[in-house]
PDB file of N, CA and C in Angstrom:
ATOM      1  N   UNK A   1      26.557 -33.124   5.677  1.00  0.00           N
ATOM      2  CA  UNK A   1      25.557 -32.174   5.251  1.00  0.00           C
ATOM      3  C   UNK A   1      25.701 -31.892   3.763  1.00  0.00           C
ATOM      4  N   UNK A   2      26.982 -31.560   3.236  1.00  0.00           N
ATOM      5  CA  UNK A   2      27.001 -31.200   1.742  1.00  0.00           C
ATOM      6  C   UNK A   2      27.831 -32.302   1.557  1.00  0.00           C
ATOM      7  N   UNK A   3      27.393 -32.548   0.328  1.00  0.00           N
ATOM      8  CA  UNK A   3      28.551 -33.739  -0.599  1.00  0.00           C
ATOM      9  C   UNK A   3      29.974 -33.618  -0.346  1.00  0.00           C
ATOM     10  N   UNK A   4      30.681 -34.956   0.264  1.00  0.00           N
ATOM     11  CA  UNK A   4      31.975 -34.834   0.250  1.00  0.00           C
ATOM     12  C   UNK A   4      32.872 -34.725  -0.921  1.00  0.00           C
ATOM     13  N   UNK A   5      32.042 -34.969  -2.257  1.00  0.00           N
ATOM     14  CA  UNK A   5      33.296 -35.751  -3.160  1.00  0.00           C
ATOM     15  C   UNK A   5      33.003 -34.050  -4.341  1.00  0.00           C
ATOM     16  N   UNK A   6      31.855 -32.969  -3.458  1.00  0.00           N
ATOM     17  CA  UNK A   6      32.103 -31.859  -4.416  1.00  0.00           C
ATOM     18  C   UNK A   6      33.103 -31.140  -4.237  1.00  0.00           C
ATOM     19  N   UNK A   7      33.011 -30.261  -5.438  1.00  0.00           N
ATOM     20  CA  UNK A   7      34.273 -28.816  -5.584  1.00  0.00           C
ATOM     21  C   UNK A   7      34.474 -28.572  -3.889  1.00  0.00           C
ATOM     22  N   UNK A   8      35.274 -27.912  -3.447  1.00  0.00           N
ATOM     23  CA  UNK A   8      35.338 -26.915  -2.452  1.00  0.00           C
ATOM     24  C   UNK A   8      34.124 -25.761  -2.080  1.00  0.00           C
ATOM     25  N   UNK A   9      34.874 -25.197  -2.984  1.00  0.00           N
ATOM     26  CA  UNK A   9      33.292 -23.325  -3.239  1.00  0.00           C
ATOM     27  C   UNK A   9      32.043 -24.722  -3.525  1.00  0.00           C
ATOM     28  N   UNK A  10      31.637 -25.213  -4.303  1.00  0.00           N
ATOM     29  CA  UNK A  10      30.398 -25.715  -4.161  1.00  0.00           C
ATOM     30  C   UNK A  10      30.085 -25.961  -2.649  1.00  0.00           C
ATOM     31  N   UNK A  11      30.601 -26.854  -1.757  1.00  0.00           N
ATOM     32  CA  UNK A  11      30.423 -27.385  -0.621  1.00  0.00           C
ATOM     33  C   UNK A  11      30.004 -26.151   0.166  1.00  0.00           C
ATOM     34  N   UNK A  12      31.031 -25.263  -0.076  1.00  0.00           N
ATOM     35  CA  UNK A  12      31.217 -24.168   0.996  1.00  0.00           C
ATOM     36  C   UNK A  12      29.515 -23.259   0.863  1.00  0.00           C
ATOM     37  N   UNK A  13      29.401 -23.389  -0.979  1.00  0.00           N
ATOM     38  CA  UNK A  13      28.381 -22.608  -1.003  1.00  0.00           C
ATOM     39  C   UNK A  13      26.981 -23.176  -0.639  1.00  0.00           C
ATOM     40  N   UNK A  14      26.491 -24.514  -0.347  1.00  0.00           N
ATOM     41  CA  UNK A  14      25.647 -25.055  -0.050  1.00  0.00           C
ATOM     42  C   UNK A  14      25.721 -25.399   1.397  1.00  0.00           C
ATOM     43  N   UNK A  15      26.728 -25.386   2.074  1.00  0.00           N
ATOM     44  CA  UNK A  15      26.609 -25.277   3.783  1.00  0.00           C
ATOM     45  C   UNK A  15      26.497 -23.079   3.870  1.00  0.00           C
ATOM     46  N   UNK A  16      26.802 -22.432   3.509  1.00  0.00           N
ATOM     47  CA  UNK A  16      25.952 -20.794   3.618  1.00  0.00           C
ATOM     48  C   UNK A  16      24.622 -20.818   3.627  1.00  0.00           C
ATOM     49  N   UNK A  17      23.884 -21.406   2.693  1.00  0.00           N
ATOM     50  CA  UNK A  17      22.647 -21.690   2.386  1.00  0.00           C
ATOM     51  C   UNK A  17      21.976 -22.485   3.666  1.00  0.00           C
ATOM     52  N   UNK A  18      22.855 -23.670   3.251  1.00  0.00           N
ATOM     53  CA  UNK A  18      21.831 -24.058   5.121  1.00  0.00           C
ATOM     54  C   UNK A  18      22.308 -23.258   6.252  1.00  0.00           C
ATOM     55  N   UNK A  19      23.406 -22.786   6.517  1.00  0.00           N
ATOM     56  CA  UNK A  19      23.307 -21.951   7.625  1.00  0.00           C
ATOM     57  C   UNK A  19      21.931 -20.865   7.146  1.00  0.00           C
ATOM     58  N   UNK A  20      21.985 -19.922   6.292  1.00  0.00           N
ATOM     59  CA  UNK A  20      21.173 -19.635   6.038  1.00  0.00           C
ATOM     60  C   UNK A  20      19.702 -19.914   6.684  1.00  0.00           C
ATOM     61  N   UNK A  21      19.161 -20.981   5.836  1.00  0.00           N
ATOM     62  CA  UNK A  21      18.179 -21.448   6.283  1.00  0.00           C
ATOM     63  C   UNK A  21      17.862 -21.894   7.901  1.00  0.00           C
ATOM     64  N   UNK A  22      18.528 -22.309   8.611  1.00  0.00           N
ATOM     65  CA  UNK A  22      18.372 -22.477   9.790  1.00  0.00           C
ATOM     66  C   UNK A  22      18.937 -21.015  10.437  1.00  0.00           C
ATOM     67  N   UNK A  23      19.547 -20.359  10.136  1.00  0.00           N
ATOM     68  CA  UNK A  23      19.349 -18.794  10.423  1.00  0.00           C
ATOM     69  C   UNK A  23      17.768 -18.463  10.755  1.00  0.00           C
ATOM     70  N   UNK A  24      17.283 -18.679   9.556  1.00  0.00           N
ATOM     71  CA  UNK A  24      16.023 -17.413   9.157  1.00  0.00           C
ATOM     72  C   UNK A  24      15.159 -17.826  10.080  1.00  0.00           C
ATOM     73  N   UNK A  25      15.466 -19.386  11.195  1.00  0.00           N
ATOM     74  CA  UNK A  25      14.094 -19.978  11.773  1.00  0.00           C
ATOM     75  C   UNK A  25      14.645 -19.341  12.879  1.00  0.00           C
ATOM     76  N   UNK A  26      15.507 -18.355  13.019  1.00  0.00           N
ATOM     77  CA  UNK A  26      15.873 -17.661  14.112  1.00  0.00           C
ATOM     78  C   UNK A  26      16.227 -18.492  15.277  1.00  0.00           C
ATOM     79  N   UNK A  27      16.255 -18.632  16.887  1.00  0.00           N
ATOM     80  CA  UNK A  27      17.088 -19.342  17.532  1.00  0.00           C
ATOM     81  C   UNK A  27      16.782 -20.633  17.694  1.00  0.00           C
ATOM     82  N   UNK A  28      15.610 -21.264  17.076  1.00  0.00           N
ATOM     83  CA  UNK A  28      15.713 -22.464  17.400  1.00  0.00           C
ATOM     84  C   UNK A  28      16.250 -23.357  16.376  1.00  0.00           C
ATOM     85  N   UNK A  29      17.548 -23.101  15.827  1.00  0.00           N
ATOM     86  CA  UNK A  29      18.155 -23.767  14.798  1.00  0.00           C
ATOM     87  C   UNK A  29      19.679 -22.762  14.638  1.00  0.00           C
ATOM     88  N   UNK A  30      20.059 -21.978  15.755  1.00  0.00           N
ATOM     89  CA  UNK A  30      21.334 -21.446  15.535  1.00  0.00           C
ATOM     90  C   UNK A  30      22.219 -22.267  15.956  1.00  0.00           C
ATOM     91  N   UNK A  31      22.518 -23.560  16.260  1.00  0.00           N
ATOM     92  CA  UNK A  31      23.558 -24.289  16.609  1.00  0.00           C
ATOM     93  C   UNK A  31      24.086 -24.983  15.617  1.00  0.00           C
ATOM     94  N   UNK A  32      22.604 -25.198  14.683  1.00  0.00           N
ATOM     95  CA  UNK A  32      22.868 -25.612  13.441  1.00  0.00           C
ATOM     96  C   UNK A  32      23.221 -24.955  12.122  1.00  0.00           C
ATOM     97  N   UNK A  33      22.792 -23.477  12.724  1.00  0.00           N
ATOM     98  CA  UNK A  33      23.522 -22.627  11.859  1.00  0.00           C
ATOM     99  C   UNK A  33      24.632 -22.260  11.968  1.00  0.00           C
ATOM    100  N   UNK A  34      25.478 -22.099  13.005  1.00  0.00           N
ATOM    101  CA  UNK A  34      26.747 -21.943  13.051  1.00  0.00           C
ATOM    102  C   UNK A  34      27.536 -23.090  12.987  1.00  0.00           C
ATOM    103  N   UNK A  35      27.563 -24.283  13.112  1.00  0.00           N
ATOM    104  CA  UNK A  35      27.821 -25.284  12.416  1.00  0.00           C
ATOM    105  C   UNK A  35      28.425 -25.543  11.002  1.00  0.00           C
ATOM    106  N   UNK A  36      26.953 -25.394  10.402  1.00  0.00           N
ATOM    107  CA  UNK A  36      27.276 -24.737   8.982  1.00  0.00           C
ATOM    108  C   UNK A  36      28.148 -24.098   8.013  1.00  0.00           C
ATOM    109  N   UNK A  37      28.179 -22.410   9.208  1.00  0.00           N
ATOM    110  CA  UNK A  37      28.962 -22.101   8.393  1.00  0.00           C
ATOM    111  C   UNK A  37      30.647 -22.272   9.062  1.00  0.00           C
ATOM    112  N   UNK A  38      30.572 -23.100   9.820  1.00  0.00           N
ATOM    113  CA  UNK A  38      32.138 -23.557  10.056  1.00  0.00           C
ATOM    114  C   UNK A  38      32.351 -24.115   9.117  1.00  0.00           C
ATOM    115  N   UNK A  39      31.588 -25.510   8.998  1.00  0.00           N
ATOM    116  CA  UNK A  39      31.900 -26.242   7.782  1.00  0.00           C
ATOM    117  C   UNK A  39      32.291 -25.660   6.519  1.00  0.00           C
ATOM    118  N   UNK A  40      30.896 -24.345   6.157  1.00  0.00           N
ATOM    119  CA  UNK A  40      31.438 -23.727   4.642  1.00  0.00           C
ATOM    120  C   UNK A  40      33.484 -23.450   4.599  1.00  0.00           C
ATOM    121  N   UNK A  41      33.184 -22.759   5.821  1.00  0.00           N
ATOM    122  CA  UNK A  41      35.003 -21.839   6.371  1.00  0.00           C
ATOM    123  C   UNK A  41      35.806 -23.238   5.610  1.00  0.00           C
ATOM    124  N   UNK A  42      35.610 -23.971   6.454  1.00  0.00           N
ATOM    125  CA  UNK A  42      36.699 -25.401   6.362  1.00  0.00           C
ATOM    126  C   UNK A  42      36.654 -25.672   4.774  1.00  0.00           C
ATOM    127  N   UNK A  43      35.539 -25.939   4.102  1.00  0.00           N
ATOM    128  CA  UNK A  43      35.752 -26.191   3.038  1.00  0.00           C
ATOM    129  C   UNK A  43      36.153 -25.300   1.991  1.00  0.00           C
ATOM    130  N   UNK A  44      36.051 -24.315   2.052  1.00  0.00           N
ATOM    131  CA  UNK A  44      36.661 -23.373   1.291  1.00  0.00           C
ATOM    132  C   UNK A  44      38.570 -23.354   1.313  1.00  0.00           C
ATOM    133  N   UNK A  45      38.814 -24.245   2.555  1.00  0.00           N
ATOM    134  CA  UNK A  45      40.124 -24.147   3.243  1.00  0.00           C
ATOM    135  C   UNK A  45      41.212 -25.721   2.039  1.00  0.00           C
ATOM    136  N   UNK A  46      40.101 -26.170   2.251  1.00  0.00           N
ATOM    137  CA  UNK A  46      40.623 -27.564   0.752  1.00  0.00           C
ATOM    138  C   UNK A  46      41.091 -27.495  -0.460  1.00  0.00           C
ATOM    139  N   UNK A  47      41.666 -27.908  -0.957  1.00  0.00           N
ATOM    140  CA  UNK A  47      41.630 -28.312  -2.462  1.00  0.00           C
ATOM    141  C   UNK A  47      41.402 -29.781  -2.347  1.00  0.00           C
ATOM    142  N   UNK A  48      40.910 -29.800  -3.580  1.00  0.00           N
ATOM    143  CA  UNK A  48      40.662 -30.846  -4.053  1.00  0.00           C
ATOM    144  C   UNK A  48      41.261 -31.253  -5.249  1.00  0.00           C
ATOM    145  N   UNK A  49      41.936 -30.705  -5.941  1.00  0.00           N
ATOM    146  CA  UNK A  49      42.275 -30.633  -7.013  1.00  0.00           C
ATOM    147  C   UNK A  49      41.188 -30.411  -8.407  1.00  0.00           C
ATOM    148  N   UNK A  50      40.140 -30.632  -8.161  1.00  0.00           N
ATOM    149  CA  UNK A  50      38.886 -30.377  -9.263  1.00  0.00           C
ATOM    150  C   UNK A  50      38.819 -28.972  -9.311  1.00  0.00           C
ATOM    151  N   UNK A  51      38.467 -28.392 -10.529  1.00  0.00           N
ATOM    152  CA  UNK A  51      38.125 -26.928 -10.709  1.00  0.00           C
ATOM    153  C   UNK A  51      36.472 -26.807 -10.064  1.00  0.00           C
ATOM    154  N   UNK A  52      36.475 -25.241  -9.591  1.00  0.00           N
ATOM    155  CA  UNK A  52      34.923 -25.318  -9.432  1.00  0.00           C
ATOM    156  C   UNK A  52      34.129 -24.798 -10.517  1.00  0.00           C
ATOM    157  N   UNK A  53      32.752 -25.554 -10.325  1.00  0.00           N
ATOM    158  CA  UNK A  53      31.701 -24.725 -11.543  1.00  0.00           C
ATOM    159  C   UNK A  53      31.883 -23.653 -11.624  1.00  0.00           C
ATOM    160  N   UNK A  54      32.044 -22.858 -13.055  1.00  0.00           N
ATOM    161  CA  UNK A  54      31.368 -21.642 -13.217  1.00  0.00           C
ATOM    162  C   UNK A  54      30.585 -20.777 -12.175  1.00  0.00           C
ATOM    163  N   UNK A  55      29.430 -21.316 -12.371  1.00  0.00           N
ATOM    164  CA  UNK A  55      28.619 -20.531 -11.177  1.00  0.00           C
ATOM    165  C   UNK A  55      28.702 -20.496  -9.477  1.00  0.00           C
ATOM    166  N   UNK A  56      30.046 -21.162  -8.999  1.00  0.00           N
ATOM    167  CA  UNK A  56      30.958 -21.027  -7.924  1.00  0.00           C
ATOM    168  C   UNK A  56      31.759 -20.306  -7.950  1.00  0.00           C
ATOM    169  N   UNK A  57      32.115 -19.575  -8.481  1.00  0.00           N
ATOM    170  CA  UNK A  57      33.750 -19.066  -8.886  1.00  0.00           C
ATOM    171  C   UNK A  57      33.997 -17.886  -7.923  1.00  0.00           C
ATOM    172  N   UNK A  58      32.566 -17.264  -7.494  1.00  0.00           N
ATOM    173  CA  UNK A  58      32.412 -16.225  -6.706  1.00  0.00           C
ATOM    174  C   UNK A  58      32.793 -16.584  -5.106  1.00  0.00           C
ATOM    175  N   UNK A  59      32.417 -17.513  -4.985  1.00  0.00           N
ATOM    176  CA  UNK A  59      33.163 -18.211  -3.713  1.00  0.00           C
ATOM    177  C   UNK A  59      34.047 -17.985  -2.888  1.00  0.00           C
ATOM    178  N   UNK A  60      34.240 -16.883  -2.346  1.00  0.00           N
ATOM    179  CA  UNK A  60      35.943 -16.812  -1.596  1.00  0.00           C
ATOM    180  C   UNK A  60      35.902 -16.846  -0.199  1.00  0.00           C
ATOM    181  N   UNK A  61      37.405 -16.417  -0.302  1.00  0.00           N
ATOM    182  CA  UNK A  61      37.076 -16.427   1.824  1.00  0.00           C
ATOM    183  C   UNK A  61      36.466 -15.901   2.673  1.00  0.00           C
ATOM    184  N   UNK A  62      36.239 -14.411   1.760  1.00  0.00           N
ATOM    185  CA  UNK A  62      35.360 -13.424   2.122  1.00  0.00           C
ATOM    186  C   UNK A  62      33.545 -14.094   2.309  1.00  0.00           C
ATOM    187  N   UNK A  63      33.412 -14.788   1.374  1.00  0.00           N
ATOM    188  CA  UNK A  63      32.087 -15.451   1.117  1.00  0.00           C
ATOM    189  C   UNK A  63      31.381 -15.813   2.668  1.00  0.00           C
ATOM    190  N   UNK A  64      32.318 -16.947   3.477  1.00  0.00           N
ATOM    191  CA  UNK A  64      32.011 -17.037   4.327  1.00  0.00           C
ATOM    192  C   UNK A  64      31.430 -16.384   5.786  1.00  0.00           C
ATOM    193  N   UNK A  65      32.210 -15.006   5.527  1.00  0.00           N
ATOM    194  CA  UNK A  65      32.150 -14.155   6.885  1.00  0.00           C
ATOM    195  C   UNK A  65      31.120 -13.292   6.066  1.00  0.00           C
ATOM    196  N   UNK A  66      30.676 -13.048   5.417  1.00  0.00           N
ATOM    197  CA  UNK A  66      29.327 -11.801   4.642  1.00  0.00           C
ATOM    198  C   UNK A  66      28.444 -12.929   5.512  1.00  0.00           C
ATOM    199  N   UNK A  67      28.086 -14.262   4.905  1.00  0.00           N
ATOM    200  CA  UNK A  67      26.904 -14.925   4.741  1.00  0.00           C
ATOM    201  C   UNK A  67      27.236 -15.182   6.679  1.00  0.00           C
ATOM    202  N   UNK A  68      27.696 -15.440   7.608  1.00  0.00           N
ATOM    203  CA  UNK A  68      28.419 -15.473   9.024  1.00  0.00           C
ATOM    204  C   UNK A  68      27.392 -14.124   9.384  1.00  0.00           C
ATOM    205  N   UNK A  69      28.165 -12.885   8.812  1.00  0.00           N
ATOM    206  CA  UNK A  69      27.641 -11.445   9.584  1.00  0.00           C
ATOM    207  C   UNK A  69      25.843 -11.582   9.404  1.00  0.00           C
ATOM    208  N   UNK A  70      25.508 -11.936   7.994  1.00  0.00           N
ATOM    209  CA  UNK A  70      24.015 -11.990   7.456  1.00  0.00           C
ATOM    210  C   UNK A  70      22.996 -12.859   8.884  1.00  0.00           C
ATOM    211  N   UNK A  71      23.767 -14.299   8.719  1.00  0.00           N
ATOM    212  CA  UNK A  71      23.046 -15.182  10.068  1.00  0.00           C
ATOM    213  C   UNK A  71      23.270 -14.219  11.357  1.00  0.00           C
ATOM    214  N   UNK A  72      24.070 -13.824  11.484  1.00  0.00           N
ATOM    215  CA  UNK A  72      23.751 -13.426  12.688  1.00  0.00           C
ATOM    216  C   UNK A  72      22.717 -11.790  12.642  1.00  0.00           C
ATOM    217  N   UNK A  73      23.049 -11.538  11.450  1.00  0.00           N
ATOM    218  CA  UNK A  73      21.736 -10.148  11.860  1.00  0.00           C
ATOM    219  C   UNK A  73      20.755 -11.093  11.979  1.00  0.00           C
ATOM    220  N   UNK A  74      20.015 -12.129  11.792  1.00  0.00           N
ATOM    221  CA  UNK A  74      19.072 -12.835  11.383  1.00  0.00           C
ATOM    222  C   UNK A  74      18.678 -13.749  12.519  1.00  0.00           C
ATOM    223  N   UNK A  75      19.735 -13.617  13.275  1.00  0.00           N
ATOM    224  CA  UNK A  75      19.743 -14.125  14.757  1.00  0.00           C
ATOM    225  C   UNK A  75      19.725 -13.644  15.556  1.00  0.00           C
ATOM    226  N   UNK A  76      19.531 -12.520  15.391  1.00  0.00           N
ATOM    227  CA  UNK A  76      19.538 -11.264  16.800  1.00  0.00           C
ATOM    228  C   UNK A  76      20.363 -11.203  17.316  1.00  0.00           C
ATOM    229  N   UNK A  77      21.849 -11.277  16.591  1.00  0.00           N
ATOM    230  CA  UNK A  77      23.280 -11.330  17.542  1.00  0.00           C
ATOM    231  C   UNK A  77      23.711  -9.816  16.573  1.00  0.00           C
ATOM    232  N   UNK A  78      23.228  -8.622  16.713  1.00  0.00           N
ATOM    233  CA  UNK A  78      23.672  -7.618  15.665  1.00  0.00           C
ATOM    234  C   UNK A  78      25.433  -7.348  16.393  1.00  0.00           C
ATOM    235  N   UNK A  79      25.733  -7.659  17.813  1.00  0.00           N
ATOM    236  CA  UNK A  79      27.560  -7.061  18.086  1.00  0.00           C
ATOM    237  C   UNK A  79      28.180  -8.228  17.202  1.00  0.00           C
ATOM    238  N   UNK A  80      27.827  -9.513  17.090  1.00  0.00           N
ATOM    239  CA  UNK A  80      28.964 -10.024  16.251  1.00  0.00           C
ATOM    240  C   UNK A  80      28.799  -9.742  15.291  1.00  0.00           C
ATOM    241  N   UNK A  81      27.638  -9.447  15.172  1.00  0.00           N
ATOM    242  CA  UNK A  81      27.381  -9.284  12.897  1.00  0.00           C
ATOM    243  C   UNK A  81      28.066  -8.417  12.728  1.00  0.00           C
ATOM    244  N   UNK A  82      27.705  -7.432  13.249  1.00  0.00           N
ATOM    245  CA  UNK A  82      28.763  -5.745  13.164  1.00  0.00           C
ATOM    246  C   UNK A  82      30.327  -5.989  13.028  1.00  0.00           C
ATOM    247  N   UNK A  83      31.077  -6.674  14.005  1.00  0.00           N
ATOM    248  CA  UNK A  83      32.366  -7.015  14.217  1.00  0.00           C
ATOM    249  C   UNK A  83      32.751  -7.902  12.736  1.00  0.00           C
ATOM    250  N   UNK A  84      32.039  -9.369  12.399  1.00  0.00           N
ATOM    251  CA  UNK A  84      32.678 -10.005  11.627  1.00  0.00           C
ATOM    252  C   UNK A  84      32.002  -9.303   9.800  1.00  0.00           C
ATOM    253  N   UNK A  85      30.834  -8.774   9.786  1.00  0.00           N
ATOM    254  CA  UNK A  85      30.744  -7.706   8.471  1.00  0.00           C
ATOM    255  C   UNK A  85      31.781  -6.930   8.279  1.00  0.00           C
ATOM    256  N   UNK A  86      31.992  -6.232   9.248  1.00  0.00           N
ATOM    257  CA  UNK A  86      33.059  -4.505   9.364  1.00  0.00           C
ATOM    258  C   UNK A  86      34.315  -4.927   8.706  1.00  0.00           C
ATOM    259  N   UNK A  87      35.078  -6.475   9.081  1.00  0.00           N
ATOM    260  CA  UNK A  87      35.914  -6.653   9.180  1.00  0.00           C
ATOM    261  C   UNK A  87      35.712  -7.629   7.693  1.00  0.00           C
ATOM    262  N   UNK A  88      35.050  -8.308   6.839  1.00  0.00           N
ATOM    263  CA  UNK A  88      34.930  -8.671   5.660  1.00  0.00           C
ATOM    264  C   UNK A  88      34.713  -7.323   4.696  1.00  0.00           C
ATOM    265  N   UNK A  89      33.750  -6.394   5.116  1.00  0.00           N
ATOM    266  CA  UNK A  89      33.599  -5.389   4.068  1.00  0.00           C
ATOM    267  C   UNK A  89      35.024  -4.320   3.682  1.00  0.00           C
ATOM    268  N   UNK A  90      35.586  -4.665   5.074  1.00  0.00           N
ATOM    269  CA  UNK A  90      36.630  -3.576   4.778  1.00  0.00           C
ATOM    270  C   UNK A  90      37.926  -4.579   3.683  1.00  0.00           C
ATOM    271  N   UNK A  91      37.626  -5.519   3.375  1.00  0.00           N
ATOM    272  CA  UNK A  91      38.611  -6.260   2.364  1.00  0.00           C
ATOM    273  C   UNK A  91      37.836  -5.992   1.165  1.00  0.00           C
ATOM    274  N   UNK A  92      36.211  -6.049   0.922  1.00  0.00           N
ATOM    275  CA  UNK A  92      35.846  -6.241  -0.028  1.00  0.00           C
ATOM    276  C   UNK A  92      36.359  -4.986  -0.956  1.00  0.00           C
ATOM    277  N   UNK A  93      36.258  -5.422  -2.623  1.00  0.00           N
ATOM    278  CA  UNK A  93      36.851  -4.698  -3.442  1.00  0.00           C
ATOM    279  C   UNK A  93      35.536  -3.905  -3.977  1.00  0.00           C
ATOM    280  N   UNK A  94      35.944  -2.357  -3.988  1.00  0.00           N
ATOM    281  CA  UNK A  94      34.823  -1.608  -4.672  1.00  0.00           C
ATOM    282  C   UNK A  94      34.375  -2.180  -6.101  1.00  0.00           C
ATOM    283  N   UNK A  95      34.828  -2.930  -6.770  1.00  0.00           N
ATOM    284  CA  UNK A  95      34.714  -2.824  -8.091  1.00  0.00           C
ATOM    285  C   UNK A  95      33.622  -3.459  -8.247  1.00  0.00           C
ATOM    286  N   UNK A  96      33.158  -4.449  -7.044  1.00  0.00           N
ATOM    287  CA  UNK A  96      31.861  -5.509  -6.998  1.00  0.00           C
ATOM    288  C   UNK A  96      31.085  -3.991  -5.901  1.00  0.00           C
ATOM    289  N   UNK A  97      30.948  -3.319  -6.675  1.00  0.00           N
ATOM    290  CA  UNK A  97      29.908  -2.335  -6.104  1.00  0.00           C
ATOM    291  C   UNK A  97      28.387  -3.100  -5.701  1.00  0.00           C
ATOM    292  N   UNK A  98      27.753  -3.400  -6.281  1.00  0.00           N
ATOM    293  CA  UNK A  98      26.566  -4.152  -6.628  1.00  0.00           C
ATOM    294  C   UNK A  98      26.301  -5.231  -5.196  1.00  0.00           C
ATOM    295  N   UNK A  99      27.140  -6.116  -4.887  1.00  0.00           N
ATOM    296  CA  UNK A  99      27.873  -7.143  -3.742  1.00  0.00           C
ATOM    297  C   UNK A  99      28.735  -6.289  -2.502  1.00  0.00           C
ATOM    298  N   UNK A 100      29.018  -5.322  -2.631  1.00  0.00           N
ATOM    299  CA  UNK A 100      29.220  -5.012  -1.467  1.00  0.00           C
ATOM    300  C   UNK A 100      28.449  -3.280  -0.905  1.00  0.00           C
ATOM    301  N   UNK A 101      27.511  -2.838  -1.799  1.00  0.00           N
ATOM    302  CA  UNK A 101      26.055  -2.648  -1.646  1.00  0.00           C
ATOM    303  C   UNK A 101      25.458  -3.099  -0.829  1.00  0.00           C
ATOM    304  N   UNK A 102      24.713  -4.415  -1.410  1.00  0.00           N
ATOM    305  CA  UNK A 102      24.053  -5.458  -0.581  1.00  0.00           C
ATOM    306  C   UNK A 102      24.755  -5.655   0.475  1.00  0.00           C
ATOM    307  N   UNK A 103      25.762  -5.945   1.082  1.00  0.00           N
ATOM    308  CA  UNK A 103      26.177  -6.477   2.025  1.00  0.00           C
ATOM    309  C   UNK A 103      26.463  -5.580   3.437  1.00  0.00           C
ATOM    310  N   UNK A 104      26.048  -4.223   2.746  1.00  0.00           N
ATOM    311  CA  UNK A 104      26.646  -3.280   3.795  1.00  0.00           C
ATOM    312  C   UNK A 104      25.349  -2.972   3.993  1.00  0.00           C
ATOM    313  N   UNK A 105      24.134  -3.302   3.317  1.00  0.00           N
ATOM    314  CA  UNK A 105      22.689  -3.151   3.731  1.00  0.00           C
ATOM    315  C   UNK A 105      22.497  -3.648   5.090  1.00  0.00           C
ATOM    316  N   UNK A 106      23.255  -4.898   5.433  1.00  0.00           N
ATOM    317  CA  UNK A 106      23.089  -6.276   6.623  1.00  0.00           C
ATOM    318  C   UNK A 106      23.894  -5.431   7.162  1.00  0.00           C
ATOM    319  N   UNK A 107      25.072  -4.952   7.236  1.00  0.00           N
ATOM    320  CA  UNK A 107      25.792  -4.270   8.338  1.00  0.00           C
ATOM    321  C   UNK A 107      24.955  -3.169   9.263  1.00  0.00           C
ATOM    322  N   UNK A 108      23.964  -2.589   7.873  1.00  0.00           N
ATOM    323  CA  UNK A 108      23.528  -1.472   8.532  1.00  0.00           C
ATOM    324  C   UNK A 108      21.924  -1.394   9.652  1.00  0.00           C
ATOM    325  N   UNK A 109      21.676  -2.957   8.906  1.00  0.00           N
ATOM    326  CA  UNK A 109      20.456  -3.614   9.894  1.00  0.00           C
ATOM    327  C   UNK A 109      20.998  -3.579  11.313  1.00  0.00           C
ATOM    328  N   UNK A 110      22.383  -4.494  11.152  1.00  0.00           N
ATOM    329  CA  UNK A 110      22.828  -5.101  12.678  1.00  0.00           C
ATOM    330  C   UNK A 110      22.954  -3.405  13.345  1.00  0.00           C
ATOM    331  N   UNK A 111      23.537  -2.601  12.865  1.00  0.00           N
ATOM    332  CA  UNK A 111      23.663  -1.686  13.647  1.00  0.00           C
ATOM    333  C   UNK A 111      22.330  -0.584  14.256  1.00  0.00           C
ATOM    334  N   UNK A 112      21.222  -1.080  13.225  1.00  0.00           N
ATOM    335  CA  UNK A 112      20.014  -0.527  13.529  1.00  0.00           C
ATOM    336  C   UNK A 112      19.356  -1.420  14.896  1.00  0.00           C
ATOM    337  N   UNK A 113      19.622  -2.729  14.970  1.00  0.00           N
ATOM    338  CA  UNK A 113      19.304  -3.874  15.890  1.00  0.00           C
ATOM    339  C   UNK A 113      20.417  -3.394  17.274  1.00  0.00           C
ATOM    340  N   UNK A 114      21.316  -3.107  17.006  1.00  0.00           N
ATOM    341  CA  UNK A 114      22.197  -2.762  18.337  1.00  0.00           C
ATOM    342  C   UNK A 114      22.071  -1.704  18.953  1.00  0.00           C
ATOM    343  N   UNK A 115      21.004  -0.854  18.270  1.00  0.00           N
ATOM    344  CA  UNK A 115      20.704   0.563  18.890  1.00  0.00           C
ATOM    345  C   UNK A 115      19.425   0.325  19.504  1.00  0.00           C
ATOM    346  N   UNK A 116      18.383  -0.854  18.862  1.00  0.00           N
ATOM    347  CA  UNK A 116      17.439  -0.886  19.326  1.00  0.00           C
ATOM    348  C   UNK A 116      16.898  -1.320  20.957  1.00  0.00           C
TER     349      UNK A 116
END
């Protein structure tokens, strides 16, 4: 699905995206979305020895389980989104106020979806 011979965080960040995208078509493409973002997980798990781009750098382990909790609000699964958000946001660092803002927006969907 993503280039073998890229960075790590690149790989990782272009399998989020297609999970992503096969997210948003809601269930008839969640097998392929969780897929996805295994793959991102795994690749983030590599070195390669290459540095990543600049505009990767944001990339971390955390990366995976935000964009994980996001597909699944997006999938109508709001108990796992809740469980694997709760448990990324509570690592995230206040200082990325801005990023973990946004991200607690999706926490607060799934929990609006689990009441519904």
């Amino acid at each position: 699905m993503a280039e073998r011979g890229a960075p790590p965080a690149v790989r990782a960040l272009l399998l989020e995206r297609a999970a992503w995208a096969y997210a948003s078509e809601r269930q008839r493409y969640q097998i392929e979305a969780e897929r996805a973002l295994e793959e991102a997980g795994r690749a983030l798990e590599e070195s390669s020895g290459e540095p990543n781009p600049g505009w990767a750098l944001r990339v971390d382990r955390l990366e995976p389980q935000i964009m994980t909790g996001r597909c699944w609000v997006a999938l109508n699964r709001p108990v796992k989104a809740v469980a694997v958000l709760e448990d990324a946001l509570s690592e995230y660092e206040d200082t990325h106020a801005r990023d973990k803002s946004l991200h607690t927006t999706w926490l607060s969907e799934a929990y609006l979806d689990a009441i519904a």
